[in-house]
C-alpha atoms as a PDB file:
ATOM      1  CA  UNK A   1       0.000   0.000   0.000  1.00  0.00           C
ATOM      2  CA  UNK A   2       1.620   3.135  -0.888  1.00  0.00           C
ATOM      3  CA  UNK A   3       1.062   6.488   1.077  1.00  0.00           C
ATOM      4  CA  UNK A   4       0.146   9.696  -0.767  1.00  0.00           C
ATOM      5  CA  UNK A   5      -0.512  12.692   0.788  1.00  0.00           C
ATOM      6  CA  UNK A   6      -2.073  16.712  -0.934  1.00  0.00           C
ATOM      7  CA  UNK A   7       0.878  18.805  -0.771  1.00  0.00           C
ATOM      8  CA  UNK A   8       2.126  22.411  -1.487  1.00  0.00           C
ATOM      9  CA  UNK A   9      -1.512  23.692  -0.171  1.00  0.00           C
ATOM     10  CA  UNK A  10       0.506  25.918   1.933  1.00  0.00           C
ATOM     11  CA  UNK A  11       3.403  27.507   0.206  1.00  0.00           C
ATOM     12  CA  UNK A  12       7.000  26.680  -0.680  1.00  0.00           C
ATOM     13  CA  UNK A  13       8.317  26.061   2.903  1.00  0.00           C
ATOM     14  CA  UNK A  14       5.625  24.745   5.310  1.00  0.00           C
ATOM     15  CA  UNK A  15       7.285  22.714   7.714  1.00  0.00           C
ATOM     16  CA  UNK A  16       4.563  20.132   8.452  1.00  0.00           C
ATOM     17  CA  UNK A  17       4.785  19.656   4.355  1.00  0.00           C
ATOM     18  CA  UNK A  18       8.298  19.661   4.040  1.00  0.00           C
ATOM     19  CA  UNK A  19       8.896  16.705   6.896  1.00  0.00           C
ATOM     20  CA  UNK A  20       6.021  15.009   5.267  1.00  0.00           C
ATOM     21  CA  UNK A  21       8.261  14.330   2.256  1.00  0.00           C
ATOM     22  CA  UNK A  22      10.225  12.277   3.905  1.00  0.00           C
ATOM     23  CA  UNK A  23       7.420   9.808   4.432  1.00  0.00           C
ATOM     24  CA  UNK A  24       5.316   9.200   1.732  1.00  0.00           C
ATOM     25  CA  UNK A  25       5.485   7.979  -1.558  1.00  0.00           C
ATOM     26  CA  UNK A  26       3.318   9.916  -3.646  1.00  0.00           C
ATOM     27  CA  UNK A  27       2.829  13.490  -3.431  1.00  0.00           C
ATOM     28  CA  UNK A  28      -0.267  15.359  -5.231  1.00  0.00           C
ATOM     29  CA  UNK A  29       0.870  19.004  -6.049  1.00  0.00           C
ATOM     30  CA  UNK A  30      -1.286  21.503  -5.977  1.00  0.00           C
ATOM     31  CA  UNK A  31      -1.307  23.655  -9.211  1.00  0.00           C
ATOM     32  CA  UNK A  32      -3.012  26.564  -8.966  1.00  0.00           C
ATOM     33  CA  UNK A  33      -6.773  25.872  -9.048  1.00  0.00           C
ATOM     34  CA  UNK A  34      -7.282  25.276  -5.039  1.00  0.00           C
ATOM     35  CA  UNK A  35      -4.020  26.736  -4.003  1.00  0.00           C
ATOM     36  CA  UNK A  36      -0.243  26.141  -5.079  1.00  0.00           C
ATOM     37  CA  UNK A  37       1.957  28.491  -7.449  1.00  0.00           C
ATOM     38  CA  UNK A  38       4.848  28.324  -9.128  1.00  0.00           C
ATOM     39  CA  UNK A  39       7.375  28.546  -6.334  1.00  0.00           C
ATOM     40  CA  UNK A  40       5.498  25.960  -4.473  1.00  0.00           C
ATOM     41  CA  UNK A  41       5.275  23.457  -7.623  1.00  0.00           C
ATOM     42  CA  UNK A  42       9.088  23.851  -7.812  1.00  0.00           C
ATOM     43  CA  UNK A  43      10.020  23.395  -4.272  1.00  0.00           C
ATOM     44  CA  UNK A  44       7.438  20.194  -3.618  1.00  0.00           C
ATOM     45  CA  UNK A  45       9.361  18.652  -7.100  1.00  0.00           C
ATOM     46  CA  UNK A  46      12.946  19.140  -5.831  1.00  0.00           C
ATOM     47  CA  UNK A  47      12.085  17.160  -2.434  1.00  0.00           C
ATOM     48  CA  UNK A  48       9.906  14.678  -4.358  1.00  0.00           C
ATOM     49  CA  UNK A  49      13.467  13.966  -6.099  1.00  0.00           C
ATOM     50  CA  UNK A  50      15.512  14.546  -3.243  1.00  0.00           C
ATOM     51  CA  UNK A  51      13.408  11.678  -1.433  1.00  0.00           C
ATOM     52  CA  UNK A  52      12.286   9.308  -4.218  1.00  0.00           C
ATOM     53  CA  UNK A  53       8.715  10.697  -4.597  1.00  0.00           C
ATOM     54  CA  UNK A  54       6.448  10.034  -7.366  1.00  0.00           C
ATOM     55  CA  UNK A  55       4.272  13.162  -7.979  1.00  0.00           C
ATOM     56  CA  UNK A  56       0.920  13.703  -9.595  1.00  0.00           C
ATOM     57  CA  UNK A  57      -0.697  17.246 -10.744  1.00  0.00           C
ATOM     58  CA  UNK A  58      -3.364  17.956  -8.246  1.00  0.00           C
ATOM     59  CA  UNK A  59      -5.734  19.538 -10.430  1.00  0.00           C
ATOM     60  CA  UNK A  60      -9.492  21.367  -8.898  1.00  0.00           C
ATOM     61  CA  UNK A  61     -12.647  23.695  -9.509  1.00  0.00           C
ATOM     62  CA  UNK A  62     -10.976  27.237  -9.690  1.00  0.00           C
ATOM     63  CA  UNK A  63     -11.614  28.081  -6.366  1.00  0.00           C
ATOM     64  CA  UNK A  64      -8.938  29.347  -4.162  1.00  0.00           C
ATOM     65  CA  UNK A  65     -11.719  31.206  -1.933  1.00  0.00           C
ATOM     66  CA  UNK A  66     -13.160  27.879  -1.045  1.00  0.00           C
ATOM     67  CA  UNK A  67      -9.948  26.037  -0.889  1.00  0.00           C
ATOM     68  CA  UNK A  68     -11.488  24.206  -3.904  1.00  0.00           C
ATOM     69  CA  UNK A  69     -13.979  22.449  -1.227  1.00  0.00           C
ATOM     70  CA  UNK A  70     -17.076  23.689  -2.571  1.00  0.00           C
ATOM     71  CA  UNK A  71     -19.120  22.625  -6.097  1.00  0.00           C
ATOM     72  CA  UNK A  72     -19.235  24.970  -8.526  1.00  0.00           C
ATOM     73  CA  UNK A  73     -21.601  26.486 -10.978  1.00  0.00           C
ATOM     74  CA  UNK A  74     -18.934  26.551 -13.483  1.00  0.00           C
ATOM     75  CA  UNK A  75     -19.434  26.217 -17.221  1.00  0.00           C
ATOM     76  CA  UNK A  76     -17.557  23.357 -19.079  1.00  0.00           C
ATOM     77  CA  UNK A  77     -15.589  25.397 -20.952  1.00  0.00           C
ATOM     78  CA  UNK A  78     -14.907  27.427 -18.191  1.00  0.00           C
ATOM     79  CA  UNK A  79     -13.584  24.276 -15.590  1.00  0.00           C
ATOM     80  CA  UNK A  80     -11.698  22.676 -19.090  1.00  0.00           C
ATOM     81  CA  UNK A  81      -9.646  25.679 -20.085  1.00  0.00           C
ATOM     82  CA  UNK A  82      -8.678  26.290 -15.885  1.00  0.00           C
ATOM     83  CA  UNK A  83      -7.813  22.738 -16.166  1.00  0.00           C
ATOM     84  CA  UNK A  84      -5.629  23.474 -19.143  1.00  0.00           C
ATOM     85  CA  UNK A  85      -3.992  26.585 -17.442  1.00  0.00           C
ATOM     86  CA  UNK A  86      -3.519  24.444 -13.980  1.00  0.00           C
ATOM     87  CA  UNK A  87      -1.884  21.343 -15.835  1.00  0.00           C
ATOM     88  CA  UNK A  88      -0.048  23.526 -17.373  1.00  0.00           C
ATOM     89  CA  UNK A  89       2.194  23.714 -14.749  1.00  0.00           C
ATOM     90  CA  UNK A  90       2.981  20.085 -14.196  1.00  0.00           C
ATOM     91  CA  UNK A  91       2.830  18.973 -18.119  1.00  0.00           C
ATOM     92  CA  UNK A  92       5.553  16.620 -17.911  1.00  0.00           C
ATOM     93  CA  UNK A  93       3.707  14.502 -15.018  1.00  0.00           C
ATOM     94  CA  UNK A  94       1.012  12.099 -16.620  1.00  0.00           C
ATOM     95  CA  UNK A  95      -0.534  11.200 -13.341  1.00  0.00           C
ATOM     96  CA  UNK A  96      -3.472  13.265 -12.438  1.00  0.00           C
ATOM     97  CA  UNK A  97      -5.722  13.388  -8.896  1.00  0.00           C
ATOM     98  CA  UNK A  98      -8.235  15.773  -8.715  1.00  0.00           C
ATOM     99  CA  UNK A  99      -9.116  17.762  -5.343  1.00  0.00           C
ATOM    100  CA  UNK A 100     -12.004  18.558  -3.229  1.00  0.00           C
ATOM    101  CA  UNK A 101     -15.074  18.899  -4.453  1.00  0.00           C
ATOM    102  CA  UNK A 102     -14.858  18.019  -8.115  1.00  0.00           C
ATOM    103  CA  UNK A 103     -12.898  14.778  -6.770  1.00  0.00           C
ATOM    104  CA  UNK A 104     -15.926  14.166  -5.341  1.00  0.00           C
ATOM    105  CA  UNK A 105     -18.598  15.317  -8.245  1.00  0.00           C
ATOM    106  CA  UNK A 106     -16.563  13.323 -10.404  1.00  0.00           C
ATOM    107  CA  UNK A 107     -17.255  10.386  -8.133  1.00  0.00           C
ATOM    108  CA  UNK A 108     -20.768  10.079  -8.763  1.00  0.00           C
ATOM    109  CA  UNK A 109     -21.442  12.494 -11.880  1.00  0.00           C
ATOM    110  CA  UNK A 110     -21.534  10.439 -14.600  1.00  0.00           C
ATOM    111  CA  UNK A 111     -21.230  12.911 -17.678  1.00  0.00           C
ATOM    112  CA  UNK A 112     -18.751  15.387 -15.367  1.00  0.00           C
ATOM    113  CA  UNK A 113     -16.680  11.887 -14.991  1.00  0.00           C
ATOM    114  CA  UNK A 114     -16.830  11.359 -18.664  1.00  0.00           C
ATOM    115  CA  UNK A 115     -15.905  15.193 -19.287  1.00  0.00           C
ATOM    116  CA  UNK A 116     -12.884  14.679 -17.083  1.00  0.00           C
ATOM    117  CA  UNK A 117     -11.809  11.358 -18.761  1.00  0.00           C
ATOM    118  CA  UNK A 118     -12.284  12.698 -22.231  1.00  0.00           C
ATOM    119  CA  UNK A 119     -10.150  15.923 -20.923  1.00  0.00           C
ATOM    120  CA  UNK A 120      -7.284  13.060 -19.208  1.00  0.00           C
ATOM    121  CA  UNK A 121      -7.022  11.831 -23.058  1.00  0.00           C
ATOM    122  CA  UNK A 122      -6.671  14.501 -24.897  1.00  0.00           C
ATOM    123  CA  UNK A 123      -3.623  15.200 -22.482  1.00  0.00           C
ATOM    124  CA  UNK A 124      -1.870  12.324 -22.797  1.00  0.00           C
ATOM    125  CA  UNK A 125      -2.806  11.598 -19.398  1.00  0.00           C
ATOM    126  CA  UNK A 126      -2.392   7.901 -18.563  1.00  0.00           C
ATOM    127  CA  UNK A 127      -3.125   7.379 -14.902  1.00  0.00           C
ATOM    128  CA  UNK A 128      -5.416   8.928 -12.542  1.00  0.00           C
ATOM    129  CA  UNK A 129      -5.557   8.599  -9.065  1.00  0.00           C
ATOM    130  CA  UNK A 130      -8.984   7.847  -7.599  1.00  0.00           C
ATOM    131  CA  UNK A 131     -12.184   5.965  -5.491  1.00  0.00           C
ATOM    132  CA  UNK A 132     -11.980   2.448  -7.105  1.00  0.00           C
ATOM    133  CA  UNK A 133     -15.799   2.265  -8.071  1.00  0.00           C
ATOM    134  CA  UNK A 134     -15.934   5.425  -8.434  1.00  0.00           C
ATOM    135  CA  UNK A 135     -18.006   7.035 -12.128  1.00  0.00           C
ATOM    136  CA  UNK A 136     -14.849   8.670 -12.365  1.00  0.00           C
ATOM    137  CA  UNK A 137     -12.659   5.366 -12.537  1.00  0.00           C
ATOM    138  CA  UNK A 138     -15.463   3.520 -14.795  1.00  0.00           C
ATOM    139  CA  UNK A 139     -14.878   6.668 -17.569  1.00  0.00           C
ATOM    140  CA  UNK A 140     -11.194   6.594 -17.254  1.00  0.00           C
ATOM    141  CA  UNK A 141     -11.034   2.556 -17.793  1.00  0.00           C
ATOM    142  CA  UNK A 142     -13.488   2.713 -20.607  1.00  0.00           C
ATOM    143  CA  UNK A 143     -10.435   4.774 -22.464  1.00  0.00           C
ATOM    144  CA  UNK A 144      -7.716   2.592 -21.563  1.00  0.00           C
ATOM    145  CA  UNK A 145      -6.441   5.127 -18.391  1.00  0.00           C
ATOM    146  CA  UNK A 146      -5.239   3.253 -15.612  1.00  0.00           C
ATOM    147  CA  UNK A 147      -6.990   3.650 -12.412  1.00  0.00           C
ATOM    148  CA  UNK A 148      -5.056   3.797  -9.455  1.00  0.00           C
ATOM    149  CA  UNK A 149      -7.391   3.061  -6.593  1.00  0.00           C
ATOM    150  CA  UNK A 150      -7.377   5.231  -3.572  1.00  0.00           C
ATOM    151  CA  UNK A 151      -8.815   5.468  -0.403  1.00  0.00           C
ATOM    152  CA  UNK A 152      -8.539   8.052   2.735  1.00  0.00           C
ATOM    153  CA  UNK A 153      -6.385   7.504   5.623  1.00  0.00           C
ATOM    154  CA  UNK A 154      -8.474  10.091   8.260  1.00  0.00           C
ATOM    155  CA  UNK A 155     -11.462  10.629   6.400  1.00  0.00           C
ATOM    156  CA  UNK A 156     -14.576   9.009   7.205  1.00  0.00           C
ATOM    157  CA  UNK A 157     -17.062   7.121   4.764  1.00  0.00           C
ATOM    158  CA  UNK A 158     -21.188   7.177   3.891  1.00  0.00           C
ATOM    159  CA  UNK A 159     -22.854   4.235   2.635  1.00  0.00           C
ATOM    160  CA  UNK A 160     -25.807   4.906   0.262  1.00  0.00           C
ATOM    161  CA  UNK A 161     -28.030   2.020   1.084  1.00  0.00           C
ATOM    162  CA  UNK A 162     -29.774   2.534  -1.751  1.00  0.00           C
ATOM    163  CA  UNK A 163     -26.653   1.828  -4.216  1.00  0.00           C
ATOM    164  CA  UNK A 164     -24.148   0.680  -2.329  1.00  0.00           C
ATOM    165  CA  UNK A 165     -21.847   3.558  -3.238  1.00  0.00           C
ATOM    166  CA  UNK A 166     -19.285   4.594  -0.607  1.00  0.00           C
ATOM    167  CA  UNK A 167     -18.322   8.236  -0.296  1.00  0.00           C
ATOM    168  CA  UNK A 168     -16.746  10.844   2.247  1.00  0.00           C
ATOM    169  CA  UNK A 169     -18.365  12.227   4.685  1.00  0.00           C
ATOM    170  CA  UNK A 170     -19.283  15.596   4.127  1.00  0.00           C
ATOM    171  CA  UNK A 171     -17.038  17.751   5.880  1.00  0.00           C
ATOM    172  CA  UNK A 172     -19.893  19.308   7.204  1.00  0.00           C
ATOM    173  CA  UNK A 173     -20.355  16.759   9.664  1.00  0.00           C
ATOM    174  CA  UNK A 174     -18.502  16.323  12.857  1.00  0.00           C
ATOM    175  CA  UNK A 175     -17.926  12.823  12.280  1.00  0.00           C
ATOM    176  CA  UNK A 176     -16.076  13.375   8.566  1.00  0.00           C
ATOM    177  CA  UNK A 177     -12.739  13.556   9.979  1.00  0.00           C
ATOM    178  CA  UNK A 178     -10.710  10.916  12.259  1.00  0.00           C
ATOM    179  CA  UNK A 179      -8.160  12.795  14.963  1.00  0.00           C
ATOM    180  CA  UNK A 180      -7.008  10.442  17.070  1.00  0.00           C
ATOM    181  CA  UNK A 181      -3.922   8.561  15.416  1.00  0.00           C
ATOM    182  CA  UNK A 182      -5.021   4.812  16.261  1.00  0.00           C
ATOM    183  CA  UNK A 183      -8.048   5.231  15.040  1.00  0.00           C
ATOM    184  CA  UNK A 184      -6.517   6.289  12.024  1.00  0.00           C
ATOM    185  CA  UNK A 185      -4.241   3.639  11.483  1.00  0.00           C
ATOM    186  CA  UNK A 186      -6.195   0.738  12.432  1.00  0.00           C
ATOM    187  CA  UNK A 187      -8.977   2.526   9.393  1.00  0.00           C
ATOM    188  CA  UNK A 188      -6.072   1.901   7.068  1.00  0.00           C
ATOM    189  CA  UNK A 189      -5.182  -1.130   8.000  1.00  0.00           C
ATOM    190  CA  UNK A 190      -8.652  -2.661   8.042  1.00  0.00           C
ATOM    191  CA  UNK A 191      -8.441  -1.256   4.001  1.00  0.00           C
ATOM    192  CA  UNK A 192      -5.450  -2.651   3.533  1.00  0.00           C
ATOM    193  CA  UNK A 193      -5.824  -6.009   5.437  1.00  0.00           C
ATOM    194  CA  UNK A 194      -9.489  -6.568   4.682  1.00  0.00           C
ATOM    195  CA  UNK A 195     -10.635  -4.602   1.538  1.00  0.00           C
ATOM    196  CA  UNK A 196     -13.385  -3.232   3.659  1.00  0.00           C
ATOM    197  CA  UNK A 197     -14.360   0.035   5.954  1.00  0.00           C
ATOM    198  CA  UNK A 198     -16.637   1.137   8.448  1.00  0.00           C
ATOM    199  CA  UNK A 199     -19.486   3.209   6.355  1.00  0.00           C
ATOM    200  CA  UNK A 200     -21.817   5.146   7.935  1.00  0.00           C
ATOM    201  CA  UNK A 201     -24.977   6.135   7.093  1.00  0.00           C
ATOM    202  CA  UNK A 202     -28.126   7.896   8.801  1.00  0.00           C
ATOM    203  CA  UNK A 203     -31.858   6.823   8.856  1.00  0.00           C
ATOM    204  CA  UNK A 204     -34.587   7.686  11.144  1.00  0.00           C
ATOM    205  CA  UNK A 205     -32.344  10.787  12.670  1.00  0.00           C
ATOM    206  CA  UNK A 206     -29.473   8.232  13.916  1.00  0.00           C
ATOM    207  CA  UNK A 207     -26.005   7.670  12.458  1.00  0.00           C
ATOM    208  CA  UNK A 208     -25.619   3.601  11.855  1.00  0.00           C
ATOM    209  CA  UNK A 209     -22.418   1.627  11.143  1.00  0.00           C
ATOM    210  CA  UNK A 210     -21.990  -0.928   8.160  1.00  0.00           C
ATOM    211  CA  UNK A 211     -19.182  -2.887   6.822  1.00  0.00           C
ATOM    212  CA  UNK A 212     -18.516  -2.083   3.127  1.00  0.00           C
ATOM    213  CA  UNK A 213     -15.805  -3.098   0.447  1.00  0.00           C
ATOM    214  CA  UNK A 214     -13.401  -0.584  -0.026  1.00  0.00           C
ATOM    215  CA  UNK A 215     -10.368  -1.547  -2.540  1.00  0.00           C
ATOM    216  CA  UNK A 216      -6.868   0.528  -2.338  1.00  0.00           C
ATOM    217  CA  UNK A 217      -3.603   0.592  -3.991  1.00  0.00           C
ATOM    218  CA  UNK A 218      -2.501   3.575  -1.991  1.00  0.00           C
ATOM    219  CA  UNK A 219      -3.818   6.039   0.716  1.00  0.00           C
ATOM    220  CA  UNK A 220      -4.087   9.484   1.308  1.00  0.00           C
ATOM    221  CA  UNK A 221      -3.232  11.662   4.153  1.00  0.00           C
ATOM    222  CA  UNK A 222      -4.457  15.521   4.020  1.00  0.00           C
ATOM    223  CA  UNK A 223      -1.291  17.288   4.814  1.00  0.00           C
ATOM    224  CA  UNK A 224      -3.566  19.588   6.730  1.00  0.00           C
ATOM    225  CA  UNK A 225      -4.691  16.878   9.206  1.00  0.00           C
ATOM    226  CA  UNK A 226      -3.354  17.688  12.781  1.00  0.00           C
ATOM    227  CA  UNK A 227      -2.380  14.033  12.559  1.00  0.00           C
ATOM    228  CA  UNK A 228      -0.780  14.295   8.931  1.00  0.00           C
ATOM    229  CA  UNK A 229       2.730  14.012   9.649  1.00  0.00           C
ATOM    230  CA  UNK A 230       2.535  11.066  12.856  1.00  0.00           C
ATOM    231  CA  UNK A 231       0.310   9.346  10.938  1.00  0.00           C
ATOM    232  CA  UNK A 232       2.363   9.265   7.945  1.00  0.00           C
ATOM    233  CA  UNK A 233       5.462   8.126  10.091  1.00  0.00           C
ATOM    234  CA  UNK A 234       3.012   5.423  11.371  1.00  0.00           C
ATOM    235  CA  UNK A 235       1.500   4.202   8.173  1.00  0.00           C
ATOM    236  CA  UNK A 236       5.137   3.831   7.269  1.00  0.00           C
ATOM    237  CA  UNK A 237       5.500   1.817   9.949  1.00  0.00           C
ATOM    238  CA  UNK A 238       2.478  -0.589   9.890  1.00  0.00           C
ATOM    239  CA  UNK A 239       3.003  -0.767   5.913  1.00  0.00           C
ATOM    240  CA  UNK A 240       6.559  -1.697   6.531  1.00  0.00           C
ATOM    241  CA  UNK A 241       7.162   1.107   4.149  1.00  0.00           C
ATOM    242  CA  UNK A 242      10.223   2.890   6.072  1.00  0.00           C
ATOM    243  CA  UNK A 243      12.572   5.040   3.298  1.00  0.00           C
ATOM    244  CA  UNK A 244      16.231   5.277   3.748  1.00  0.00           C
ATOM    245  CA  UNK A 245      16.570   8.725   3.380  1.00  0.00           C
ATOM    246  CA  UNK A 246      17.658  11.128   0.492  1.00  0.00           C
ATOM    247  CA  UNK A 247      19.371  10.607  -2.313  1.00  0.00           C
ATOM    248  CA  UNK A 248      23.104  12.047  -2.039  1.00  0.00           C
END
């Protein structure tokens, strides 16, 4: 199971983002849509080299304001050309994740999932990291794009009973995030171990439990977690993952 965490959300030089480097193997730079910049892009690829990190252009609804969190009302058009300008950044890189809220769209959206996977092959764009099941995953495998499943590492999922479908947890909810770091790891274990996940899901005004598949090839950490960084040096751990350090 490879760890991959959203990075360069906070600048060149964050410290939190910086150590995390050292600790995962996959790092999803931000490029501009959500947040990231040029200085940011550059920095994040020097220590994903420096430390044997694959990278991936972390592509979102235009939406700094939001942190890229929210849907938009955005014209298709509008969301491919800021897709264009954002990927511009990171053209070399043929390994896309999209953020936030169109991560999530995408998900379940079947002709915004088709849009994207259309948009991935007219790049050149040959991998894309994302929910295994997801409408996102069908589109890109229907055009030859290799799917690299994901799942989250603090994040919390909903069950639809009526499909099946697993999602997050909207963030609006004050059980969407996990905080306490066993909790956390014993999640990703369970998905790593088991294929499976503790889904939630509310009828009759209470919040239920269910067991659900979940397939991964790799898990993410939000690099703004409070638990990002020890849970990343524990994932490591329990994954039997440990790196030897930089390259000299």
């Amino acid at each position: 199971m490879k760890i991959n965490c959203d990075i360069g959300e906070r600048g060149s030089d964050h410290p939190v983002d910086t150590a995390l480097m050292q600790h995962i193997d996959i790092a999803n730079i931000a490029c501009g849509g959500h947040a990231g910049d040029n200085a940011s892009i550059r920095a994040f690829r020097t220590l994903a080299d420096r430390f044997d990190v694959d990278v991936t252009a972390h592509l979102s609804y235009p939406d700094k304001q939001n942190f890229g969190r929210l849907t938009m009302n955005i014209q298709q058009e509008e969301l491919l050309h800021s897709l264009d300008h954002q990927y511009a950044l990171m053209a070399d890189v043929k390994t896309v994740k999209f953020h936030g809220a169109l991560y999530n769209d995408a998900a379940s959206d079947a002709s915004l999932a088709k849009l994207l996977a259309n948009w991935l092959q007219k790049n050149s764009i040959n991998s894309i990291v994302t929910q295994f099941d997801s409408e996102l995953a069908l589109a890109c495998e229907n055009l030859g794009i290799s799917v690299m499943a994901e799942a989250f590492a603090e994040r919390r999922y909903a069950l639809n009973p009526q499909n099946g479908k697993l999602s997050l947890v909207n963030r609006s909810k004050d059980y969407a995030s996990i905080h306490e770091l066993d909790e956390a790891v014993q999640h990703s274990l369970k998905i790593m171990n088991d294929q499976k996940v503790t889904a939630f899901y509310e009828t009759d005004g209470q919040v239920k439990q269910k067991e659900a598949v979940l397939m991964a090839q790799t898990i993410c950490i939000h690099s703004d977690s409070e638990i990002s960084l020890t849970l990343a040096t524990a994932l490591q751990r329990a994954f039997g993952r440990e790196k030897s350090g930089s390259k000299k």
